[in-house]
PDB file of N, CA and C in Angstrom:
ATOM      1  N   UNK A   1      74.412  53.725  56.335  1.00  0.00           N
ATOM      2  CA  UNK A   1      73.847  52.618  55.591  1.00  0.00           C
ATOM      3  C   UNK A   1      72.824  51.871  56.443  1.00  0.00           C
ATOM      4  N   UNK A   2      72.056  51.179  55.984  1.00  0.00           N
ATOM      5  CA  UNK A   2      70.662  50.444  56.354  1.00  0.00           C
ATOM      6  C   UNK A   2      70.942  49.230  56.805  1.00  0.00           C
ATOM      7  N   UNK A   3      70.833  49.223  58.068  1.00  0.00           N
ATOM      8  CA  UNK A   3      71.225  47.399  58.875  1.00  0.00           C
ATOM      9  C   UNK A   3      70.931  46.752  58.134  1.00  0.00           C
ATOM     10  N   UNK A   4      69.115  46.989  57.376  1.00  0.00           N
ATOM     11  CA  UNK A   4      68.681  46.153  56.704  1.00  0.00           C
ATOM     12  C   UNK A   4      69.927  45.471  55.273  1.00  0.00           C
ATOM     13  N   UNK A   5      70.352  46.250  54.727  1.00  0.00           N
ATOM     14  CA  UNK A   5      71.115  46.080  53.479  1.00  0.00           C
ATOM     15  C   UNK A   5      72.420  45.025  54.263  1.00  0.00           C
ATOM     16  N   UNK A   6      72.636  45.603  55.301  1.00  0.00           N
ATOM     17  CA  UNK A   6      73.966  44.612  55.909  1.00  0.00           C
ATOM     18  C   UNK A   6      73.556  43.324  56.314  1.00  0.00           C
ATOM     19  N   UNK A   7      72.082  43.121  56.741  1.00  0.00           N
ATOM     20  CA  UNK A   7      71.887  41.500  57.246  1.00  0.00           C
ATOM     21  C   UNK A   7      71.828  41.044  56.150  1.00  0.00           C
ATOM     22  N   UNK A   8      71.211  41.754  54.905  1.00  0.00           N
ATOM     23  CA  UNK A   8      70.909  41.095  53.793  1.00  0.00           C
ATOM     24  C   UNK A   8      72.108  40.184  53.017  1.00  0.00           C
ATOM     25  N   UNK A   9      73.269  41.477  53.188  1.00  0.00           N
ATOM     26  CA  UNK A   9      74.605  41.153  52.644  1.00  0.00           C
ATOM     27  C   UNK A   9      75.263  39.523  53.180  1.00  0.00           C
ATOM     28  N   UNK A  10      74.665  39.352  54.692  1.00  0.00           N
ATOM     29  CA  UNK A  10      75.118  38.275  55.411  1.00  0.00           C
ATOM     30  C   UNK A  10      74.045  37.058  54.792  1.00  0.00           C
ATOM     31  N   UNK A  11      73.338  37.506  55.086  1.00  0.00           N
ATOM     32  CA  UNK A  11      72.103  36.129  54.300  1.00  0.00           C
ATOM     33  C   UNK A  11      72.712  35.607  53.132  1.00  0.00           C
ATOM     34  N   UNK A  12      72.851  36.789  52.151  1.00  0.00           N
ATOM     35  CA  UNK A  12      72.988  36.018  50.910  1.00  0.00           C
ATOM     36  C   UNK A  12      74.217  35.394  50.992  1.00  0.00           C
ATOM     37  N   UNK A  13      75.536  35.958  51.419  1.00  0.00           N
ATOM     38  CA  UNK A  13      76.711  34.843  51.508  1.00  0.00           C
ATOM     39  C   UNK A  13      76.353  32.889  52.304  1.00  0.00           C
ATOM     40  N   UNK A  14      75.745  33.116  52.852  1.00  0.00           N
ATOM     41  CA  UNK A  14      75.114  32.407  53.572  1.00  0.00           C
ATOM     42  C   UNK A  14      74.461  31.315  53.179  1.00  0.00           C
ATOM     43  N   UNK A  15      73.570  31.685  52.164  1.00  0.00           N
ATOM     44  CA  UNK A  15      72.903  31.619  51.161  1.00  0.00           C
ATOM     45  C   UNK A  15      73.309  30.501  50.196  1.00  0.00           C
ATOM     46  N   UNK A  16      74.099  31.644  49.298  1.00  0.00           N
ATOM     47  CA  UNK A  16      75.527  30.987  48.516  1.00  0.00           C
ATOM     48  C   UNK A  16      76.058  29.904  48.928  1.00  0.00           C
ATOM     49  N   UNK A  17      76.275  29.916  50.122  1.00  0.00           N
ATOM     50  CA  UNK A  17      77.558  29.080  50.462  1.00  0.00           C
ATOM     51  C   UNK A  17      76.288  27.531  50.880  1.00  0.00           C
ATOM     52  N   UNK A  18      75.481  27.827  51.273  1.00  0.00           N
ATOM     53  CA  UNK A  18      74.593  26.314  52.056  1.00  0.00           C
ATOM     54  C   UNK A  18      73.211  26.630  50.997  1.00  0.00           C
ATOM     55  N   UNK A  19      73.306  26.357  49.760  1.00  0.00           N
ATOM     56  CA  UNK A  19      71.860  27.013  48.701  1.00  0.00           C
ATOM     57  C   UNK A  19      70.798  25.630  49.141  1.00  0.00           C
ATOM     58  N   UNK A  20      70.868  24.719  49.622  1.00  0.00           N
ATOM     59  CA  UNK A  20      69.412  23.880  50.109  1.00  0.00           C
ATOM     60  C   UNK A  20      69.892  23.794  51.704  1.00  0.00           C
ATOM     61  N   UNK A  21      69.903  25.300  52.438  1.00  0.00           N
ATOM     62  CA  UNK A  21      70.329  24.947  53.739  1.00  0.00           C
ATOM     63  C   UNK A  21      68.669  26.401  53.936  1.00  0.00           C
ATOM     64  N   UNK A  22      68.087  26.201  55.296  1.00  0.00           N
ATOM     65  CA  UNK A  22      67.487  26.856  55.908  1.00  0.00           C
ATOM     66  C   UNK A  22      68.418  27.727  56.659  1.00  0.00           C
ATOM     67  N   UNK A  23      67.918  29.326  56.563  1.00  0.00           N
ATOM     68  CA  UNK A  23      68.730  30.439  57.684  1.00  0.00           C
ATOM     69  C   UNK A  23      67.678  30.458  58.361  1.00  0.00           C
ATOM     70  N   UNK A  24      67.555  30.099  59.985  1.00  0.00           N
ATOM     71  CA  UNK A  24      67.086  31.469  61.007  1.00  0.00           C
ATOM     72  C   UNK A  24      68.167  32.366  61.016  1.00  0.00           C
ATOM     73  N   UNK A  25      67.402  33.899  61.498  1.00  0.00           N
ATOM     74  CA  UNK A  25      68.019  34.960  62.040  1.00  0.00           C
ATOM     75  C   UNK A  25      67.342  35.301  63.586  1.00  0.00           C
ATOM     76  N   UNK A  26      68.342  35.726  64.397  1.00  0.00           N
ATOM     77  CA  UNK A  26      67.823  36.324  65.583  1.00  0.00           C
ATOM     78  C   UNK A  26      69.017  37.069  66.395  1.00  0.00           C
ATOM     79  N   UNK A  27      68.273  37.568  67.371  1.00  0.00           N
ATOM     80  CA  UNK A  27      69.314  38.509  68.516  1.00  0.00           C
ATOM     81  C   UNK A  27      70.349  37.645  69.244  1.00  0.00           C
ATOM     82  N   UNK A  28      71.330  37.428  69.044  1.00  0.00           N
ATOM     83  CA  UNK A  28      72.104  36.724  70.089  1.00  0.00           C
ATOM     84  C   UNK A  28      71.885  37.283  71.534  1.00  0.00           C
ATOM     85  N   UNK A  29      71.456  36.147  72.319  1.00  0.00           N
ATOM     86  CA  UNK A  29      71.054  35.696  73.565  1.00  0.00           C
ATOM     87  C   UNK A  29      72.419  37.137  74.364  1.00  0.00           C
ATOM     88  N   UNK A  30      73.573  37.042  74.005  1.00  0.00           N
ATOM     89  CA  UNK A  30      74.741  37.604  74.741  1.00  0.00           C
ATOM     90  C   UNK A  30      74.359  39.276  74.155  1.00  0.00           C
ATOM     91  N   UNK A  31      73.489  39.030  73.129  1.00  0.00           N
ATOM     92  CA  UNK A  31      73.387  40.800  72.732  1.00  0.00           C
ATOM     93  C   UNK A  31      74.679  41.896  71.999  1.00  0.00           C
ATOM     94  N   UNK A  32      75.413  39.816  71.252  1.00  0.00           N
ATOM     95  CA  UNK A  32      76.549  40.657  70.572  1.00  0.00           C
ATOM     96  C   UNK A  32      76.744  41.525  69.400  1.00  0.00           C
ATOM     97  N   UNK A  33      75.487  40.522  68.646  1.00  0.00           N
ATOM     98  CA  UNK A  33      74.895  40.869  67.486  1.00  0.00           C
ATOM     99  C   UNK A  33      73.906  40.576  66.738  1.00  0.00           C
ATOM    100  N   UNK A  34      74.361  40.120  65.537  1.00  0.00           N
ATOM    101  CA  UNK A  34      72.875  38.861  64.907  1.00  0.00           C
ATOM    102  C   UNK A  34      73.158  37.545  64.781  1.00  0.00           C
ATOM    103  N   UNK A  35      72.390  36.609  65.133  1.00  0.00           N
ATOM    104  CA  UNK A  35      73.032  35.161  65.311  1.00  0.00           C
ATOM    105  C   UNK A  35      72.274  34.654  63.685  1.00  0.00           C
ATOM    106  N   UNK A  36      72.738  33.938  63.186  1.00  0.00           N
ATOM    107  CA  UNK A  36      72.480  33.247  62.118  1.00  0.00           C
ATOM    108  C   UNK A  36      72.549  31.478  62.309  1.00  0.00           C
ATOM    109  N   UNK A  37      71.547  31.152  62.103  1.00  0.00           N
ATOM    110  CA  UNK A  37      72.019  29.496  62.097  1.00  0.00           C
ATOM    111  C   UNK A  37      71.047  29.022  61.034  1.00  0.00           C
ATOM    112  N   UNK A  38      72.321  28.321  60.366  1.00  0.00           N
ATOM    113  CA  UNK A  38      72.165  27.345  58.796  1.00  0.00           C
ATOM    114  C   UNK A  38      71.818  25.881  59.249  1.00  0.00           C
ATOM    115  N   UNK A  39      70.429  25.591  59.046  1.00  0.00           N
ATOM    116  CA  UNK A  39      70.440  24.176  58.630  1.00  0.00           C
ATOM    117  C   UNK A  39      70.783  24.077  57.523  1.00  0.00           C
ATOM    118  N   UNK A  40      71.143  22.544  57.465  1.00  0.00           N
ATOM    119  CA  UNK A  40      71.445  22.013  55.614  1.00  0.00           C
ATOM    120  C   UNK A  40      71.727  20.705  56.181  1.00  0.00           C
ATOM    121  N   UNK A  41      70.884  19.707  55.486  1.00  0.00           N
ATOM    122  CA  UNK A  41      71.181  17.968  55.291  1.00  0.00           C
ATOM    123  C   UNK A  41      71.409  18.235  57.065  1.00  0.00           C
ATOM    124  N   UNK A  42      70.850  18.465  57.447  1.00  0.00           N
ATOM    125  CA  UNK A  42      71.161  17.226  59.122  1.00  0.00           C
ATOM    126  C   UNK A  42      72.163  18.340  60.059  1.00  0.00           C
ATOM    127  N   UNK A  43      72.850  19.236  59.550  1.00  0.00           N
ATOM    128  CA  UNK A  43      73.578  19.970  60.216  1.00  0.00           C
ATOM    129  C   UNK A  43      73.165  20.910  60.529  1.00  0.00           C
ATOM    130  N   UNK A  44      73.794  21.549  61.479  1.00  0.00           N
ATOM    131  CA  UNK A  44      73.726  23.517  62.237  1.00  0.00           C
ATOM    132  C   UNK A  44      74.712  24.131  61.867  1.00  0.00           C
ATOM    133  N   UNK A  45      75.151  24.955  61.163  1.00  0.00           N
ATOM    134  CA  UNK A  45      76.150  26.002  61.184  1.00  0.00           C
ATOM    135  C   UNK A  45      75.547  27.645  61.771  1.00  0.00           C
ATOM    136  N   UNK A  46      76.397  28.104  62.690  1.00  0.00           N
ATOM    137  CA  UNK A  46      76.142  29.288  63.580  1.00  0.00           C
ATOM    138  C   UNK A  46      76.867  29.654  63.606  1.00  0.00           C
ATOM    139  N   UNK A  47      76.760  31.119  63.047  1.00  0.00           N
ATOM    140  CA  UNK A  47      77.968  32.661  63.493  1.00  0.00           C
ATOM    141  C   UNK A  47      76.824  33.855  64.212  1.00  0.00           C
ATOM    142  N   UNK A  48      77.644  34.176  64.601  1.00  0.00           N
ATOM    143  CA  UNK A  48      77.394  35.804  65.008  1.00  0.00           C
ATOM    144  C   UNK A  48      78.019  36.633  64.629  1.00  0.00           C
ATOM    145  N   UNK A  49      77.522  37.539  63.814  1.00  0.00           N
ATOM    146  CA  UNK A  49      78.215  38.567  63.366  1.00  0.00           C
ATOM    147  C   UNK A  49      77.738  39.832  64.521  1.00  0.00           C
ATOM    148  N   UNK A  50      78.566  40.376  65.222  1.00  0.00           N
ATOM    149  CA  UNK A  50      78.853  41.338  65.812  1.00  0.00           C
ATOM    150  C   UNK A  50      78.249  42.547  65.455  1.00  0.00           C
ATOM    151  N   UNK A  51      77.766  43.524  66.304  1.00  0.00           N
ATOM    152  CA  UNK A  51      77.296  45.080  66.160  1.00  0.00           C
ATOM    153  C   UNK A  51      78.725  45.534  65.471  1.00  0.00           C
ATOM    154  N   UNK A  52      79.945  45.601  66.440  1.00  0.00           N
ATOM    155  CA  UNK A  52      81.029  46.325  65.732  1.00  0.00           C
ATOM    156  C   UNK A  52      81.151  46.492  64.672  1.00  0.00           C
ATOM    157  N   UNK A  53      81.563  45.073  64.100  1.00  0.00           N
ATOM    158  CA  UNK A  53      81.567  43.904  62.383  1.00  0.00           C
ATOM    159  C   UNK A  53      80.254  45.152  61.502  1.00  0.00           C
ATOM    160  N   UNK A  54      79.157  44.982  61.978  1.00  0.00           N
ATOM    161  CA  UNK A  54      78.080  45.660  61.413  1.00  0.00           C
ATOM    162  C   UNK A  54      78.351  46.895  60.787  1.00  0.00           C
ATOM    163  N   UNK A  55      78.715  47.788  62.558  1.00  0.00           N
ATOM    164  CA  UNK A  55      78.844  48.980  62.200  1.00  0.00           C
ATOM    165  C   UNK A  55      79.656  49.306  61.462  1.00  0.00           C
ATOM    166  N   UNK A  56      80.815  48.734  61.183  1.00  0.00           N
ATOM    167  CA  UNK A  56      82.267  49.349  60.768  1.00  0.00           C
ATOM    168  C   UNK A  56      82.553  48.981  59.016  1.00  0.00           C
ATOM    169  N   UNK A  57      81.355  48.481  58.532  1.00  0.00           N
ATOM    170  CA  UNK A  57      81.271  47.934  56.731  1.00  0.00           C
ATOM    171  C   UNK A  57      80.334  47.959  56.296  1.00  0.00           C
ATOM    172  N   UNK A  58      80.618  48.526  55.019  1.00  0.00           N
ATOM    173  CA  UNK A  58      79.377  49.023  54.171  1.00  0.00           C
ATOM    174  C   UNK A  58      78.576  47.921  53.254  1.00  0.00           C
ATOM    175  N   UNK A  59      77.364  47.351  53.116  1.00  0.00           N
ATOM    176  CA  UNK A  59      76.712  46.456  52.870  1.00  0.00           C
ATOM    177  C   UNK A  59      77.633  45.617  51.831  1.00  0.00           C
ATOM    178  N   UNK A  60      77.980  46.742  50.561  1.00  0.00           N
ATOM    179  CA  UNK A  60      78.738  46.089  49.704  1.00  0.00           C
ATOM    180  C   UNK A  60      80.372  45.315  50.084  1.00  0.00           C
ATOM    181  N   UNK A  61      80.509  45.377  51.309  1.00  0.00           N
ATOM    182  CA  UNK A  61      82.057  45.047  51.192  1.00  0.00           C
ATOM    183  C   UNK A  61      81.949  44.145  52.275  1.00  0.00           C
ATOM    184  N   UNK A  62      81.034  43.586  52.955  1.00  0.00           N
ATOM    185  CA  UNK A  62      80.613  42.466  53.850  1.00  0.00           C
ATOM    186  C   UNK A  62      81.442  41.370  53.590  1.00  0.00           C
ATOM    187  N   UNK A  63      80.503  40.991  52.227  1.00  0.00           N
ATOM    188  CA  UNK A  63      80.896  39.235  51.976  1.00  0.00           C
ATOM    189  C   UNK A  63      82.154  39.281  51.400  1.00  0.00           C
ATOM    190  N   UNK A  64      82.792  40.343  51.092  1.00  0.00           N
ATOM    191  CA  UNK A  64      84.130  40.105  50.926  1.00  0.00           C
ATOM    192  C   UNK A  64      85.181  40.412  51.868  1.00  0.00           C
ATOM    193  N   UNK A  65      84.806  40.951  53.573  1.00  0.00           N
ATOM    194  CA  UNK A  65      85.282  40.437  54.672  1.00  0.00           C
ATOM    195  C   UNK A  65      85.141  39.664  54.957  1.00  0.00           C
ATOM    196  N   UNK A  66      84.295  38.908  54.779  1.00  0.00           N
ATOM    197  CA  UNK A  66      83.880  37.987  56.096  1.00  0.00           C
ATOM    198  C   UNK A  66      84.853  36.361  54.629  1.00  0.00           C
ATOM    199  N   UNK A  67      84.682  36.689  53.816  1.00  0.00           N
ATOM    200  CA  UNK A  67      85.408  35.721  52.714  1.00  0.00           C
ATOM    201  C   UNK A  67      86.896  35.785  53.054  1.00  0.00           C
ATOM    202  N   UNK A  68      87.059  36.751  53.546  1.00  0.00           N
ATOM    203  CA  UNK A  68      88.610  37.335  53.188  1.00  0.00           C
ATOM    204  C   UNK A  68      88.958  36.581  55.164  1.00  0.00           C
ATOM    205  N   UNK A  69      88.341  36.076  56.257  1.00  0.00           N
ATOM    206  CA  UNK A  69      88.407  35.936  57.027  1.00  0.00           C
ATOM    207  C   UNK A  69      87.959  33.949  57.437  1.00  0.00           C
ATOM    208  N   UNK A  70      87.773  33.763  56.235  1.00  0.00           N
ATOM    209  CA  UNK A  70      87.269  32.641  56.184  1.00  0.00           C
ATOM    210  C   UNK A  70      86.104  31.801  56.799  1.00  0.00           C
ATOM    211  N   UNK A  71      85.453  32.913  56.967  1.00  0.00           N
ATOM    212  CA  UNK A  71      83.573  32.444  57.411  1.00  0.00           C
ATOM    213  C   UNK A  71      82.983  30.927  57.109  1.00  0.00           C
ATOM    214  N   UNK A  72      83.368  30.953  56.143  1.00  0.00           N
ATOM    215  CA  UNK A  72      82.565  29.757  55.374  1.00  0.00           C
ATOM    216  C   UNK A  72      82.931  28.522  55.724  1.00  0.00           C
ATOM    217  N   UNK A  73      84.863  28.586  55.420  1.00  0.00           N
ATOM    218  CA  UNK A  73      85.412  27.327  55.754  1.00  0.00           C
ATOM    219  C   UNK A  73      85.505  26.508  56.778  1.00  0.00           C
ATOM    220  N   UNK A  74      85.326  28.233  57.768  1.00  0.00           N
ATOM    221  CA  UNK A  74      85.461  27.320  59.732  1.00  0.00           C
ATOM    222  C   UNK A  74      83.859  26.666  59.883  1.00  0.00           C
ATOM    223  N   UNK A  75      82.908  27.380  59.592  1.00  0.00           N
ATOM    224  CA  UNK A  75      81.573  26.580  59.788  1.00  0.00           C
ATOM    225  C   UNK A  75      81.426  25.531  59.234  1.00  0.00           C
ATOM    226  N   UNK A  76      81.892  25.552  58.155  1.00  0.00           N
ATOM    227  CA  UNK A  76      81.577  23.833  57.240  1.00  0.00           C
ATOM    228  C   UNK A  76      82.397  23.164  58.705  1.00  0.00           C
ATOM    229  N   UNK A  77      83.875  23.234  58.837  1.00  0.00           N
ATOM    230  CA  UNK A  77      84.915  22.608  59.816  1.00  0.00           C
ATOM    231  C   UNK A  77      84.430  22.460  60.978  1.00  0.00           C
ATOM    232  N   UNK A  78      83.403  23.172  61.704  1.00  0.00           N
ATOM    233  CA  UNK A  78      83.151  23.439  62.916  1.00  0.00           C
ATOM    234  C   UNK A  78      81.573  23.505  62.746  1.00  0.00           C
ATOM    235  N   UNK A  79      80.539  22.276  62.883  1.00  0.00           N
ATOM    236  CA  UNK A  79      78.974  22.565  62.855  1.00  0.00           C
ATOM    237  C   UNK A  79      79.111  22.325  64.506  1.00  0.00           C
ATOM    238  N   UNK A  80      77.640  23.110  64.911  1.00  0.00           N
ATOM    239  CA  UNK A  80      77.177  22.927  65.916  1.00  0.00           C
ATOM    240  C   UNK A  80      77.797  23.995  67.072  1.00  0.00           C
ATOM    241  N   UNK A  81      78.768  24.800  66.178  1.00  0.00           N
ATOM    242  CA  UNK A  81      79.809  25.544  67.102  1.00  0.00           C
ATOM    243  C   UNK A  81      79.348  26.828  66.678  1.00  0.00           C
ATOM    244  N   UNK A  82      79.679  28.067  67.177  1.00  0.00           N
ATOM    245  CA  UNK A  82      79.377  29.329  66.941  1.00  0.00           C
ATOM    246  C   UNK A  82      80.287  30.026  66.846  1.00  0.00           C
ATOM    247  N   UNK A  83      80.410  30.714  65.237  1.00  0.00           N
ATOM    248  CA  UNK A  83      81.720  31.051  65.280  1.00  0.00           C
ATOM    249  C   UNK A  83      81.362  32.683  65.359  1.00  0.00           C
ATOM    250  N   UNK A  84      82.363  33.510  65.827  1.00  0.00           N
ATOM    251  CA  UNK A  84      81.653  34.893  66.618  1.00  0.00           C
ATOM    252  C   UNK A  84      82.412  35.886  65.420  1.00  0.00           C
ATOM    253  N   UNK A  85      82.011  36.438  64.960  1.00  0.00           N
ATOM    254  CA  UNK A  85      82.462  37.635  64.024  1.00  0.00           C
ATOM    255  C   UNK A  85      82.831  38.822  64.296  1.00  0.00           C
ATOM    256  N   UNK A  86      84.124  39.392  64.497  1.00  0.00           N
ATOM    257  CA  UNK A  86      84.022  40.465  65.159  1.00  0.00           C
ATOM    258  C   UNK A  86      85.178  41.509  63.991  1.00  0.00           C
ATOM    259  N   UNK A  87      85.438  42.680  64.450  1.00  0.00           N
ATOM    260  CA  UNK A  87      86.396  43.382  63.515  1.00  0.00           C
ATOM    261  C   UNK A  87      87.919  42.912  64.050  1.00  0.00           C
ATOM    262  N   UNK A  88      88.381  42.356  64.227  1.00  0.00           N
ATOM    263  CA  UNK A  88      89.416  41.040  64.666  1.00  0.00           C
ATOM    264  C   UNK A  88      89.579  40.252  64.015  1.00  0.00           C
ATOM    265  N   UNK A  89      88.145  39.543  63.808  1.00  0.00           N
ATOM    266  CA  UNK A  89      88.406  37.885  62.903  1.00  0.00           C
ATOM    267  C   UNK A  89      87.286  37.448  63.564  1.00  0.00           C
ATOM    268  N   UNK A  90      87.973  36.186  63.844  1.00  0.00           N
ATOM    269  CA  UNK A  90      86.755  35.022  63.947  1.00  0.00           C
ATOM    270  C   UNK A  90      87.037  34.518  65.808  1.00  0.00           C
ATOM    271  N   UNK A  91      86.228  34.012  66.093  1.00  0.00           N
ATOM    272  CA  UNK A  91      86.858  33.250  67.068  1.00  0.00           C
ATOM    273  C   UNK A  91      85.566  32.808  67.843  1.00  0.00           C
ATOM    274  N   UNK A  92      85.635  31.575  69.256  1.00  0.00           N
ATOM    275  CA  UNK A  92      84.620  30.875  69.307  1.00  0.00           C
ATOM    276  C   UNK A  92      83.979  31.111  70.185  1.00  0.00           C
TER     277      UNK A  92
END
């Protein structure tokens, strides 16, 4: 499958979840994976989703890991923090 289709998969949850929030995308600095950071109203929300995370799910079944792991809820809970995505879970 096409990285492209998998960042996409991450954007749009992303998306969804912060709809008047700005995404950058870029290389995490550590070279873990892709770093994402959400502005919206005054805040930062930042994950990294992991090469592993990447490699190991097919575009379509993304946002319903990363849902099923609670992506969304720890960033709202946690701005300014980076929450790291890996085939594990979450962690900081």
């Amino acid at each position: 499958m096409s990285d492209a289709a998998k960042l996409d998969a991450v954007r749009q949850l992303l998306q969804n979840a912060f709809p008047k929030g700005t995404i950058q995308e870029d290389v995490d600095p550590d070279e873990i994976g892709r770093r994402f950071t959400v502005t919206c109203q005054g805040a930062r929300y930042i994950t990294v989703i992991s090469r592993e995370f990447l490699d190991s799910h097919a575009p379509e079944r993304i946002a319903g890991k990363l849902n099923s792991f609670l992506l969304i809820e720890h960033l709202r809970d946690m701005k300014d923090t980076t929450v790291i995505v890996t085939n594990g879970g979450l962690s900081l």
